[in-house]
PDB file of N, CA and C in Angstrom:
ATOM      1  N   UNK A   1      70.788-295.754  66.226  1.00  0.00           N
ATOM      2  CA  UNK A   1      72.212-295.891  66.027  1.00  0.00           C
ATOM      3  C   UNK A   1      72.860-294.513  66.202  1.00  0.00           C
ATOM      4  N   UNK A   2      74.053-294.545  67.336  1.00  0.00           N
ATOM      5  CA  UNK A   2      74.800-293.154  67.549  1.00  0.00           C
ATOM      6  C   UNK A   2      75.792-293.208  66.590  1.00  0.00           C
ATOM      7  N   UNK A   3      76.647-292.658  66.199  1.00  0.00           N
ATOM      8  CA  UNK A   3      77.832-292.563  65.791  1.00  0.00           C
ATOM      9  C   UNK A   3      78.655-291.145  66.087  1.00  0.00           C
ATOM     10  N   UNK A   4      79.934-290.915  65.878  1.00  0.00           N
ATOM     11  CA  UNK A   4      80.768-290.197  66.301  1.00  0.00           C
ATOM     12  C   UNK A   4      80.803-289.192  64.702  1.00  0.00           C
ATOM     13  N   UNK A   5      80.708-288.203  65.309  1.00  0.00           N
ATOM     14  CA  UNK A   5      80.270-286.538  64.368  1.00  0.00           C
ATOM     15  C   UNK A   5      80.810-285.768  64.445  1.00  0.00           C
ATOM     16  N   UNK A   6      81.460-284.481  64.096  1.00  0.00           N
ATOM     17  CA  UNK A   6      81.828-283.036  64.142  1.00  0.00           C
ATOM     18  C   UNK A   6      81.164-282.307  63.037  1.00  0.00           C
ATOM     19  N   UNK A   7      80.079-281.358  63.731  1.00  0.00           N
ATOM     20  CA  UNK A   7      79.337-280.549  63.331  1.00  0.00           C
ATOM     21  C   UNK A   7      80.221-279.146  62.758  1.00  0.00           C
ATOM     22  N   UNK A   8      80.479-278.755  61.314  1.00  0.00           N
ATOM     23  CA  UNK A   8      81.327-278.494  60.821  1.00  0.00           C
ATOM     24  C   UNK A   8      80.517-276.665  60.612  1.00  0.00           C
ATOM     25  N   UNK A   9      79.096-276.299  60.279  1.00  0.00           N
ATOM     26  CA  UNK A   9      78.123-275.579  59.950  1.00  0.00           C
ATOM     27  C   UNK A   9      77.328-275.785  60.432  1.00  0.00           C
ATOM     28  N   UNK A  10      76.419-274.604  60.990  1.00  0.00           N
ATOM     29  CA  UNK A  10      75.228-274.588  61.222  1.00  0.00           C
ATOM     30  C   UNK A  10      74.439-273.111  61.120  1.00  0.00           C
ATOM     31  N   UNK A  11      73.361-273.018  59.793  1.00  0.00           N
ATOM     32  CA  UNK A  11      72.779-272.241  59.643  1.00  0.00           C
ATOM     33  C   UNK A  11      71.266-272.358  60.156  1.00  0.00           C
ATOM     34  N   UNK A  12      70.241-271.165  61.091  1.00  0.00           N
ATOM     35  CA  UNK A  12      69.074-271.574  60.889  1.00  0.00           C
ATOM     36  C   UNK A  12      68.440-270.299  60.492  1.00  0.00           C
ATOM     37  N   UNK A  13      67.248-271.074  60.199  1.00  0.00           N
ATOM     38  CA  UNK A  13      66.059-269.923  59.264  1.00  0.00           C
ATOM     39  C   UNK A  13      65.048-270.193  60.553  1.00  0.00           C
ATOM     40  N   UNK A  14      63.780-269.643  60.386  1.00  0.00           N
ATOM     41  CA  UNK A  14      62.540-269.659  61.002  1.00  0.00           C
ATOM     42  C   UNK A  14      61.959-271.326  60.612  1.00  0.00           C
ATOM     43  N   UNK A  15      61.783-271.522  59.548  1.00  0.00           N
ATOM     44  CA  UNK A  15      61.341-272.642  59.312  1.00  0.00           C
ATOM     45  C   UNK A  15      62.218-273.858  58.884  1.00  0.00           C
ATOM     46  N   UNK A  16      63.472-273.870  58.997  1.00  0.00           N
ATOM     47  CA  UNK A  16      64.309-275.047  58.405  1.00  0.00           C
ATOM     48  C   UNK A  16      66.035-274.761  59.731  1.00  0.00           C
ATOM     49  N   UNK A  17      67.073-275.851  58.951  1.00  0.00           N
ATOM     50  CA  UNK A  17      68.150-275.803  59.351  1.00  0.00           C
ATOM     51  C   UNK A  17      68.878-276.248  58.650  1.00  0.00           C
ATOM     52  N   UNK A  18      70.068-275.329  58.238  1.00  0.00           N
ATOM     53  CA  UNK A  18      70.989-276.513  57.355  1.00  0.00           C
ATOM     54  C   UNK A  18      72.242-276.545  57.884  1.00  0.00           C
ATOM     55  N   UNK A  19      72.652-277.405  57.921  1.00  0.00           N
ATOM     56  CA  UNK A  19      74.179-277.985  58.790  1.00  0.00           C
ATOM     57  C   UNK A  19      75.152-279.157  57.862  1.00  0.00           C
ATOM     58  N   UNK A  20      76.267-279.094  58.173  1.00  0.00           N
ATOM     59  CA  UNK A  20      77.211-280.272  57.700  1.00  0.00           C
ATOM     60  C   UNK A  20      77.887-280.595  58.695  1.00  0.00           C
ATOM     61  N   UNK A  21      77.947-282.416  58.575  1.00  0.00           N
ATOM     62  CA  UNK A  21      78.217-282.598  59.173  1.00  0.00           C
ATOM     63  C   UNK A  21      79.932-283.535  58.674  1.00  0.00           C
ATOM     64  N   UNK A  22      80.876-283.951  59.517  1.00  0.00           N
ATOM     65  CA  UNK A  22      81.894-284.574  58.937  1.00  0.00           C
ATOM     66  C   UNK A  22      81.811-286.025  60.391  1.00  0.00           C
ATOM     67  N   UNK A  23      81.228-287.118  59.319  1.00  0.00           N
ATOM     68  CA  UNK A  23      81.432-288.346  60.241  1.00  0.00           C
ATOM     69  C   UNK A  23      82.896-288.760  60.518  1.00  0.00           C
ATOM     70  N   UNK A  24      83.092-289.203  61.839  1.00  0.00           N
ATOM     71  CA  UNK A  24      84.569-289.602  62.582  1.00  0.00           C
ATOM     72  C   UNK A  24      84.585-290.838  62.505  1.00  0.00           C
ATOM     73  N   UNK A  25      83.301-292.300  61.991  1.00  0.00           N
ATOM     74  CA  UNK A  25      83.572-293.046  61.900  1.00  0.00           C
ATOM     75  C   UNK A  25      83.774-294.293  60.806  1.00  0.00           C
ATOM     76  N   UNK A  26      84.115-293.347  59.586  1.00  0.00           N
ATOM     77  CA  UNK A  26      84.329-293.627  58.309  1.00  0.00           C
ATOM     78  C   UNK A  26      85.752-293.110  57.695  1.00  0.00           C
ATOM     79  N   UNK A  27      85.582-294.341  57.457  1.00  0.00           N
ATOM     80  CA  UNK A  27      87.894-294.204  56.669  1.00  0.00           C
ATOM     81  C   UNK A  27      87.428-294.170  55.198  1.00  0.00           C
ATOM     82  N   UNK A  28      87.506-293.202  54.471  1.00  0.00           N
ATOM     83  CA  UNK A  28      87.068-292.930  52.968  1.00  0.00           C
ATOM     84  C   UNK A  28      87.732-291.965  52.140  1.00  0.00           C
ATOM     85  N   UNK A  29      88.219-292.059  51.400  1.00  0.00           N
ATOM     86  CA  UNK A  29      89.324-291.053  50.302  1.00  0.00           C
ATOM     87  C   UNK A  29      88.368-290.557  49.913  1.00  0.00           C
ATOM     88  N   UNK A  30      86.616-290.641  49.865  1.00  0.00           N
ATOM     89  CA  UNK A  30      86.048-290.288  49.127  1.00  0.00           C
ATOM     90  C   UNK A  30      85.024-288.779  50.221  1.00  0.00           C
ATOM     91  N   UNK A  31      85.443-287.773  49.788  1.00  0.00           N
ATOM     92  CA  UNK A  31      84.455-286.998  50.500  1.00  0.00           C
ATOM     93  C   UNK A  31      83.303-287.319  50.956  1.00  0.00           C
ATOM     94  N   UNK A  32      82.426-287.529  49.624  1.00  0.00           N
ATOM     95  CA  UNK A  32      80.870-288.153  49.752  1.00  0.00           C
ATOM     96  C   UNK A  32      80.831-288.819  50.700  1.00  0.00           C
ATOM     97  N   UNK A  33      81.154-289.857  51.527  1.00  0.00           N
ATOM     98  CA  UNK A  33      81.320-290.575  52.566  1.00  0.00           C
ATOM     99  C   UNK A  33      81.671-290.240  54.014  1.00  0.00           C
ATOM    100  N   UNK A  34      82.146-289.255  53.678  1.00  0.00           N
ATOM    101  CA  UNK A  34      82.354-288.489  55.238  1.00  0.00           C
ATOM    102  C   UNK A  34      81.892-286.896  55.382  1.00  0.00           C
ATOM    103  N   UNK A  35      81.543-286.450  54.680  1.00  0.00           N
ATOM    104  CA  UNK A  35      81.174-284.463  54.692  1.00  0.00           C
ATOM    105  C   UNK A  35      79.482-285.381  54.389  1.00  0.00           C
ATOM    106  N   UNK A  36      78.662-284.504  55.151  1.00  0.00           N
ATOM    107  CA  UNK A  36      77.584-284.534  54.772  1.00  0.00           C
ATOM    108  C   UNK A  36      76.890-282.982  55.072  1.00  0.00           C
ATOM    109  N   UNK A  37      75.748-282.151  54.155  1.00  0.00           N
ATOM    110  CA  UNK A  37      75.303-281.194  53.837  1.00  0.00           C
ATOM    111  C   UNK A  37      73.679-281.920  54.267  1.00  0.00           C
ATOM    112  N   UNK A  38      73.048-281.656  55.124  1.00  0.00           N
ATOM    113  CA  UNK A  38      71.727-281.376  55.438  1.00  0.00           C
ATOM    114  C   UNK A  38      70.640-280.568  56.165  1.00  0.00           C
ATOM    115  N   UNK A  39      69.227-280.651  55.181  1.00  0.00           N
ATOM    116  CA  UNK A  39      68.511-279.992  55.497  1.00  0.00           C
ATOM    117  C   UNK A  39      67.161-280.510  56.295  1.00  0.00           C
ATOM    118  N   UNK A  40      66.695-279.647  57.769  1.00  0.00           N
ATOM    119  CA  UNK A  40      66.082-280.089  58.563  1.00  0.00           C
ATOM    120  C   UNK A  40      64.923-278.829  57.995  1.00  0.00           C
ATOM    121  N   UNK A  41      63.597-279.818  58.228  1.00  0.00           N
ATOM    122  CA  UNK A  41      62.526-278.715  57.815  1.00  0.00           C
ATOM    123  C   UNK A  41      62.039-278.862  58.893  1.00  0.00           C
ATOM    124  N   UNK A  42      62.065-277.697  59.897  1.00  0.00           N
ATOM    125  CA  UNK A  42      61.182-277.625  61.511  1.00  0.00           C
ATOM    126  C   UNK A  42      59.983-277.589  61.323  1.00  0.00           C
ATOM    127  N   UNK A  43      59.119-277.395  60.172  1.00  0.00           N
ATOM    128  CA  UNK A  43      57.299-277.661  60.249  1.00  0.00           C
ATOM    129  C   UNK A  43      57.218-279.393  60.275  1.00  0.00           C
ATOM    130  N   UNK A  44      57.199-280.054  59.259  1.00  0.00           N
ATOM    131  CA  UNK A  44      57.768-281.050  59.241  1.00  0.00           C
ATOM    132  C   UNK A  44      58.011-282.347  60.197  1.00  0.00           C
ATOM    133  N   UNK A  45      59.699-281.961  60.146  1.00  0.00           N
ATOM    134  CA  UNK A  45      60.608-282.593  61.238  1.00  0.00           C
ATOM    135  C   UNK A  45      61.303-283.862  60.474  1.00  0.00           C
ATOM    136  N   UNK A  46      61.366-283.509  58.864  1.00  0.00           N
ATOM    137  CA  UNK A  46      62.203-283.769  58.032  1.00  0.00           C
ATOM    138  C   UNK A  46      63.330-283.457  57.507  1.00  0.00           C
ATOM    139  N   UNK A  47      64.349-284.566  57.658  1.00  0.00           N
ATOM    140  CA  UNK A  47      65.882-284.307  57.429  1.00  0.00           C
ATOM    141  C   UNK A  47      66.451-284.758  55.679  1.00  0.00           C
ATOM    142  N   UNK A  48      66.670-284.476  55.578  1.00  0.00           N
ATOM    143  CA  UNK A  48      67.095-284.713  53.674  1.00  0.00           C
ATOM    144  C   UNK A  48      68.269-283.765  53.811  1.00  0.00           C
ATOM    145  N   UNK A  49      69.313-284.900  52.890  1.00  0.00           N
ATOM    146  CA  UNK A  49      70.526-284.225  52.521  1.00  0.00           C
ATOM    147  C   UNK A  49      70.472-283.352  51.390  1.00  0.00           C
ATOM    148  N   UNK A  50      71.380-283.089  51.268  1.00  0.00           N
ATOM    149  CA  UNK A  50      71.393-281.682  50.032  1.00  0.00           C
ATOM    150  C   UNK A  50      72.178-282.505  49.219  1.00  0.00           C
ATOM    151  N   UNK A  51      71.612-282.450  47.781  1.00  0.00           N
ATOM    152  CA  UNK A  51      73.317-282.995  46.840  1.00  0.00           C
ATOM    153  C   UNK A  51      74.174-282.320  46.347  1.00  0.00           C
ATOM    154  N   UNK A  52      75.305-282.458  47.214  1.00  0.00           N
ATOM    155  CA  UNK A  52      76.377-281.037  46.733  1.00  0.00           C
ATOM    156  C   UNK A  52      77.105-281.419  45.447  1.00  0.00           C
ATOM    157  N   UNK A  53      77.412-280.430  44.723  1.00  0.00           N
ATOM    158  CA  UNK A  53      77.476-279.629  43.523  1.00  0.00           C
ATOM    159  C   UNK A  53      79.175-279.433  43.592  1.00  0.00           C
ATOM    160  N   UNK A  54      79.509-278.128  43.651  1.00  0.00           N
ATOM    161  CA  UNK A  54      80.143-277.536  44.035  1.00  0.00           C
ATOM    162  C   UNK A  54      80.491-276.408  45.817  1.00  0.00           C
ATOM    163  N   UNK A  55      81.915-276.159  46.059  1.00  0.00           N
ATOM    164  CA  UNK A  55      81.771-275.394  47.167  1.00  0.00           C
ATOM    165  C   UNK A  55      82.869-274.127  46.391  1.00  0.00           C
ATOM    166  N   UNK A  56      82.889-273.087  46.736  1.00  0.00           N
ATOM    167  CA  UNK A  56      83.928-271.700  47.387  1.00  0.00           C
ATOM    168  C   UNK A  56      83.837-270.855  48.037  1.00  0.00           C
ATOM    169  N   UNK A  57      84.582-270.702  48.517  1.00  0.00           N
ATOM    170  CA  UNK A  57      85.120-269.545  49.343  1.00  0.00           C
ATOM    171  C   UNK A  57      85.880-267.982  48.997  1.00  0.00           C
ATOM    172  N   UNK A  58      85.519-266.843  48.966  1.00  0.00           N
ATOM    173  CA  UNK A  58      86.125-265.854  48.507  1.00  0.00           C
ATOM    174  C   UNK A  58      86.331-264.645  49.676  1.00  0.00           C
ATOM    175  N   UNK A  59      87.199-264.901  50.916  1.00  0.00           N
ATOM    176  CA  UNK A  59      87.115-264.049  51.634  1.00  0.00           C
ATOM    177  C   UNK A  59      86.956-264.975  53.172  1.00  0.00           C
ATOM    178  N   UNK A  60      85.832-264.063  53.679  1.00  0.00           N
ATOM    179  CA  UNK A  60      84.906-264.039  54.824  1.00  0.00           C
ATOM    180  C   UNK A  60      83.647-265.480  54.053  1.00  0.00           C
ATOM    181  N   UNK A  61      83.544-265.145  52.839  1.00  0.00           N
ATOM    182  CA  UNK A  61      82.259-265.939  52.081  1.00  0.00           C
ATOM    183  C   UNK A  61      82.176-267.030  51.521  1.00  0.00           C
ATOM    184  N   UNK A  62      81.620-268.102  52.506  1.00  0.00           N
ATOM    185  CA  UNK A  62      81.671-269.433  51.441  1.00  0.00           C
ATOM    186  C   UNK A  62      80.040-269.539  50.886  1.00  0.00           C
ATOM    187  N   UNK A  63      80.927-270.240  50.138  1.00  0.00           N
ATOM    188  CA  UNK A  63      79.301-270.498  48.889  1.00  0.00           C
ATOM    189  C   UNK A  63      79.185-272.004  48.534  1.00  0.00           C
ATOM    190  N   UNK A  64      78.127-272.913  48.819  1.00  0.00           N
ATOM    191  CA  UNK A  64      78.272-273.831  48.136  1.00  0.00           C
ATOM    192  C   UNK A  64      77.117-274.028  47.459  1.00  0.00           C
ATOM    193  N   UNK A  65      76.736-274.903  46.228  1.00  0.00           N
ATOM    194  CA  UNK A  65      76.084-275.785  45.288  1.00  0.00           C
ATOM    195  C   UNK A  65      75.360-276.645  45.284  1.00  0.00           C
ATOM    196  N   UNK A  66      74.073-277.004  45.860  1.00  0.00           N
ATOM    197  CA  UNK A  66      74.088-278.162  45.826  1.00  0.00           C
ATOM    198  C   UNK A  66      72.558-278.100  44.936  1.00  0.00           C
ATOM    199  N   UNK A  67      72.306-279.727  44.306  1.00  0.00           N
ATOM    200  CA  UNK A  67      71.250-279.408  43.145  1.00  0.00           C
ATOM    201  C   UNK A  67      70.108-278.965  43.652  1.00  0.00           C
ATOM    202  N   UNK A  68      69.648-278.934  45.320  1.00  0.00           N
ATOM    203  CA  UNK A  68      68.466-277.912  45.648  1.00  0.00           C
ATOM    204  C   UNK A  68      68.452-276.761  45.649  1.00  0.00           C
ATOM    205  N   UNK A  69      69.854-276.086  45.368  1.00  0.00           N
ATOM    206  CA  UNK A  69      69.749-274.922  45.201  1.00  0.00           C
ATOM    207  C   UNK A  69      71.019-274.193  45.368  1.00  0.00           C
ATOM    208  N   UNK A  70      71.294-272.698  46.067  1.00  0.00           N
ATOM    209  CA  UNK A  70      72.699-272.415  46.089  1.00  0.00           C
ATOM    210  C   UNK A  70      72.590-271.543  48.072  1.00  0.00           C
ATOM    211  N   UNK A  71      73.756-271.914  48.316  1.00  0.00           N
ATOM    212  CA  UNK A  71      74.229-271.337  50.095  1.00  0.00           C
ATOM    213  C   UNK A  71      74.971-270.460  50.036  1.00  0.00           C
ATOM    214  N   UNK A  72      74.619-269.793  50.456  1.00  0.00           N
ATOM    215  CA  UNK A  72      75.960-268.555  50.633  1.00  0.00           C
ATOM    216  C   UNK A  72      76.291-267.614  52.402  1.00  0.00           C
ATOM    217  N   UNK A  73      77.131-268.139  52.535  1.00  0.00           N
ATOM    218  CA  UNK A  73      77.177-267.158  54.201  1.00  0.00           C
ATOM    219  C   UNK A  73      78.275-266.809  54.696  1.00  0.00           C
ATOM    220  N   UNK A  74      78.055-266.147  55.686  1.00  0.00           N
ATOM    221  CA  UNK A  74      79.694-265.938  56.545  1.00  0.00           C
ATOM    222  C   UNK A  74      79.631-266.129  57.744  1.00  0.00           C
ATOM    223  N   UNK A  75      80.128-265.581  58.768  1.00  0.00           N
ATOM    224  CA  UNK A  75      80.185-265.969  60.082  1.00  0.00           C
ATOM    225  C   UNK A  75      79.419-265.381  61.062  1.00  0.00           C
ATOM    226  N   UNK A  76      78.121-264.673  60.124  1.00  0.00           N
ATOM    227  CA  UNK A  76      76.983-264.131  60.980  1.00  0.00           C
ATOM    228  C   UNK A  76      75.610-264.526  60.562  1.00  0.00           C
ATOM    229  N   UNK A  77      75.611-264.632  59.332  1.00  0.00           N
ATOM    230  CA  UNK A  77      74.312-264.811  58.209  1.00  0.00           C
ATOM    231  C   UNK A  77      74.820-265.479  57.178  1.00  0.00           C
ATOM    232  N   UNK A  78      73.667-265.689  56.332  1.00  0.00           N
ATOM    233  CA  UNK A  78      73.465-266.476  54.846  1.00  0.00           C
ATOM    234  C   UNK A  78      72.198-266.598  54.107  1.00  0.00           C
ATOM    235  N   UNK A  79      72.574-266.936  53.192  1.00  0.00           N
ATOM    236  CA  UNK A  79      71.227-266.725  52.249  1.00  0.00           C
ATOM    237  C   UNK A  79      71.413-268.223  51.709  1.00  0.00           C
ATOM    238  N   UNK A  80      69.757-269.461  51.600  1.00  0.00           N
ATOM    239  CA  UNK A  80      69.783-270.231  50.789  1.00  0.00           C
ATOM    240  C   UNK A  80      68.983-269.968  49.652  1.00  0.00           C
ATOM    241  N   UNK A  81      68.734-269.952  48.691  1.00  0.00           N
ATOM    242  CA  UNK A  81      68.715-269.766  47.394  1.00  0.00           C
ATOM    243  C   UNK A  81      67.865-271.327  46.584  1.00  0.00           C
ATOM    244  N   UNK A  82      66.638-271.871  46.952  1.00  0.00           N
ATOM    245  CA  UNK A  82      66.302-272.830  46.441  1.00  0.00           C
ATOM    246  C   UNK A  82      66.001-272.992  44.882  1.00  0.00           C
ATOM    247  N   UNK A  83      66.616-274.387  44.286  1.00  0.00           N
ATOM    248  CA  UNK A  83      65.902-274.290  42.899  1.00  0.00           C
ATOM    249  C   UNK A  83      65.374-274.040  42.828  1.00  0.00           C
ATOM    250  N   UNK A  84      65.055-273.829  41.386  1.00  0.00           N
ATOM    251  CA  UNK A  84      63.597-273.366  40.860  1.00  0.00           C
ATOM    252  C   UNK A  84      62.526-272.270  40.990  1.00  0.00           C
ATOM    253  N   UNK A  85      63.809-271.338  41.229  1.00  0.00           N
ATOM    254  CA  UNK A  85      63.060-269.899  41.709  1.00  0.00           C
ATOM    255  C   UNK A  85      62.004-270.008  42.997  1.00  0.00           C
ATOM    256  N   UNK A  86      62.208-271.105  44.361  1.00  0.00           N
ATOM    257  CA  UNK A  86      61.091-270.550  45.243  1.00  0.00           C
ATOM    258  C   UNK A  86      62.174-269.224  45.850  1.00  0.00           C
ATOM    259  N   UNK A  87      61.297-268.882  47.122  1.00  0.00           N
ATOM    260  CA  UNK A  87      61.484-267.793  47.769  1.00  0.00           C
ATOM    261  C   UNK A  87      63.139-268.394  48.463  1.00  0.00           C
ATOM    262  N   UNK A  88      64.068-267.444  48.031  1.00  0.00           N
ATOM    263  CA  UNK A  88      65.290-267.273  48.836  1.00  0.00           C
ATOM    264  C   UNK A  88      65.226-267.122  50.814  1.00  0.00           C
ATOM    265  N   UNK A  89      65.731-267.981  51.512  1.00  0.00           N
ATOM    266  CA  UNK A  89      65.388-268.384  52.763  1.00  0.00           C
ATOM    267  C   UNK A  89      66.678-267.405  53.633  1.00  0.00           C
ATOM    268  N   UNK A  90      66.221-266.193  54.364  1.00  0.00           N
ATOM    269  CA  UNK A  90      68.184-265.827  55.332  1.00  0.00           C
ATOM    270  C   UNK A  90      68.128-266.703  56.351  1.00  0.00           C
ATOM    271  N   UNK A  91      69.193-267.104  57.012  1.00  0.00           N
ATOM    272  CA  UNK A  91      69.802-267.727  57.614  1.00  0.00           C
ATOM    273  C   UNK A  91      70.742-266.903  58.768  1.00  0.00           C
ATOM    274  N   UNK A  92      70.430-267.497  60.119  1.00  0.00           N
ATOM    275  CA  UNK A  92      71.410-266.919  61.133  1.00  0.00           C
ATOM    276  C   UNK A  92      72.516-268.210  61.257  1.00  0.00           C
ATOM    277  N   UNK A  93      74.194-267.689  61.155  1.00  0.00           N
ATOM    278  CA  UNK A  93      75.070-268.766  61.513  1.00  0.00           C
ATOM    279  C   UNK A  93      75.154-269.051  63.030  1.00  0.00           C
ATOM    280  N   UNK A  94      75.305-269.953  63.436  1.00  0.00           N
ATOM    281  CA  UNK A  94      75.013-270.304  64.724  1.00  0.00           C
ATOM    282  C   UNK A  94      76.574-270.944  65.248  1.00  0.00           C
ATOM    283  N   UNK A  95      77.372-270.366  65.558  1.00  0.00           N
ATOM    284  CA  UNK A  95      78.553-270.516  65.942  1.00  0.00           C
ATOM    285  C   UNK A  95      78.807-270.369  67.731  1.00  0.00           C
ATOM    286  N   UNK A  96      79.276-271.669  68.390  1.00  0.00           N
ATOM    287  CA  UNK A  96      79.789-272.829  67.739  1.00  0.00           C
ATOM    288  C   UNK A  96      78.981-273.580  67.121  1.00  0.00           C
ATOM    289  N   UNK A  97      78.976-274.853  65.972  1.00  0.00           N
ATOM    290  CA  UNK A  97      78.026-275.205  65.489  1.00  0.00           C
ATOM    291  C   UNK A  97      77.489-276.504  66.492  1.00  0.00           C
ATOM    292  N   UNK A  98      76.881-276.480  67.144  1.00  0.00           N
ATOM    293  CA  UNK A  98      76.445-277.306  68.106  1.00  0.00           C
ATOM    294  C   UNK A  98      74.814-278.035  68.099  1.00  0.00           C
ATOM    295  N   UNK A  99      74.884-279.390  67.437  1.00  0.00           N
ATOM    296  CA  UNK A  99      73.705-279.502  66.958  1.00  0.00           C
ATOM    297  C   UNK A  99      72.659-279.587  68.337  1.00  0.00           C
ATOM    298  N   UNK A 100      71.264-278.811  68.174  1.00  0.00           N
ATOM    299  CA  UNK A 100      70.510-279.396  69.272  1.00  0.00           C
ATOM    300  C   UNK A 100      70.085-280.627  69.733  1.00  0.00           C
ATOM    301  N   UNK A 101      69.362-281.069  70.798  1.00  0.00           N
ATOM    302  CA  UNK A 101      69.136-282.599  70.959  1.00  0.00           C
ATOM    303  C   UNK A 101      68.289-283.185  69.744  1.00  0.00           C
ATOM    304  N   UNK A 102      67.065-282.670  69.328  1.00  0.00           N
ATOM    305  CA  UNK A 102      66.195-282.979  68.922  1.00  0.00           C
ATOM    306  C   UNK A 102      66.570-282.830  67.162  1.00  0.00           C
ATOM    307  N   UNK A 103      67.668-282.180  67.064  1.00  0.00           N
ATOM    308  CA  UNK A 103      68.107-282.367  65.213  1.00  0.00           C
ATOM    309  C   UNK A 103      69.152-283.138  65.626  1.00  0.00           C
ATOM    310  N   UNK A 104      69.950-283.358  66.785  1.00  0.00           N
ATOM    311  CA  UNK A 104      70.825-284.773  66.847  1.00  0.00           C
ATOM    312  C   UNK A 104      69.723-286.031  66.796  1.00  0.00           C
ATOM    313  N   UNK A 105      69.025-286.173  67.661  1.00  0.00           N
ATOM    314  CA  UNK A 105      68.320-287.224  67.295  1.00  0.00           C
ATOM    315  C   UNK A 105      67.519-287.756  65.663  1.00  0.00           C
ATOM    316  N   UNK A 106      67.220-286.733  65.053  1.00  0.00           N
ATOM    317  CA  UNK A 106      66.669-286.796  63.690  1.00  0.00           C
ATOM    318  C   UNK A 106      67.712-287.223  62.810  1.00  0.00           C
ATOM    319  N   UNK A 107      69.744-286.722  63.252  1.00  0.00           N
ATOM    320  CA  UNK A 107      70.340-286.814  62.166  1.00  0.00           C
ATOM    321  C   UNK A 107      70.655-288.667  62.661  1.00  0.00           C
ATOM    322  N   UNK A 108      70.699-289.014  63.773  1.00  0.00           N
ATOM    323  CA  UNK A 108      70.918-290.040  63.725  1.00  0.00           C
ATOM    324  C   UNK A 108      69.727-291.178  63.171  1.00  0.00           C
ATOM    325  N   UNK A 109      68.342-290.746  63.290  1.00  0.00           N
ATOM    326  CA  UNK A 109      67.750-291.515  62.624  1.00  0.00           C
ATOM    327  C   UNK A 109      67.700-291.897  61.017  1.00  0.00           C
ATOM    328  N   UNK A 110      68.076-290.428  60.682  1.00  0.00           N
ATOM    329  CA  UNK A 110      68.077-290.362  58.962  1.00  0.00           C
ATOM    330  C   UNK A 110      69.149-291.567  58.585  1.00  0.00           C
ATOM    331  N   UNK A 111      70.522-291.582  59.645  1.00  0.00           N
ATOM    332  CA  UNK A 111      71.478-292.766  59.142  1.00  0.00           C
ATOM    333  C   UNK A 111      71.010-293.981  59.707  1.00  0.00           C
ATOM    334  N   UNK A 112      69.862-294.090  60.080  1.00  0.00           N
ATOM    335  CA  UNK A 112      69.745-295.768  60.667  1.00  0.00           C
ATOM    336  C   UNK A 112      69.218-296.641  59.794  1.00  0.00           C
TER     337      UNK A 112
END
């Protein structure tokens, strides 16, 4: 199943990817329903959403929340920050955020 997307973020690490995405084919007052926050693990080739928390912004720097852990970046880099004290992951921002074929294909399977 395709559906219609705008890739809003895209951070990658060596071993993962995290991106949000905002679906175009959902009419919803409710964020949850249209912003989505996920994480691609490239060893793997597992997609799992993040459960967001909180988001801000202070500057150049957004930061968001989510219960796996905490994001923080700007428009070059970022740091994810996983619960539970594992190892903090940097992140290159990848602007424009343009998902590749092979994490487009994964995000559309995760919604099928």
């Amino acid at each position: 199943m395709t559906f219609p997307y705008r890739p809003l973020f895209l951070l990658e690490a060596e071993s993962a990817t995290i991106f949000e995405i905002k679906r175009l084919d959902v009419q919803s007052q409710n964020p949850s329903n249209v912003y989505f926050w996920l994480y691609f693990d490239k060893a793997s080739g597992q997609l799992s959403q993040l459960g967001f928390v909180s988001m801000s912004t202070e500057g150049e720097v957004h930061r968001r929340e989510f219960t796996q852990g905490r994001l923080r970046f700007d428009a070059t880099e970022g740091t994810f920050e996983p619960a539970g004290g594992s190892q903090a992951q940097a992140l290159r921002t990848v602007t424009p955020p343009v998902l590749p074929a092979a994490l487009e294909t994964a995000l559309f399977a995760f919604f099928t």
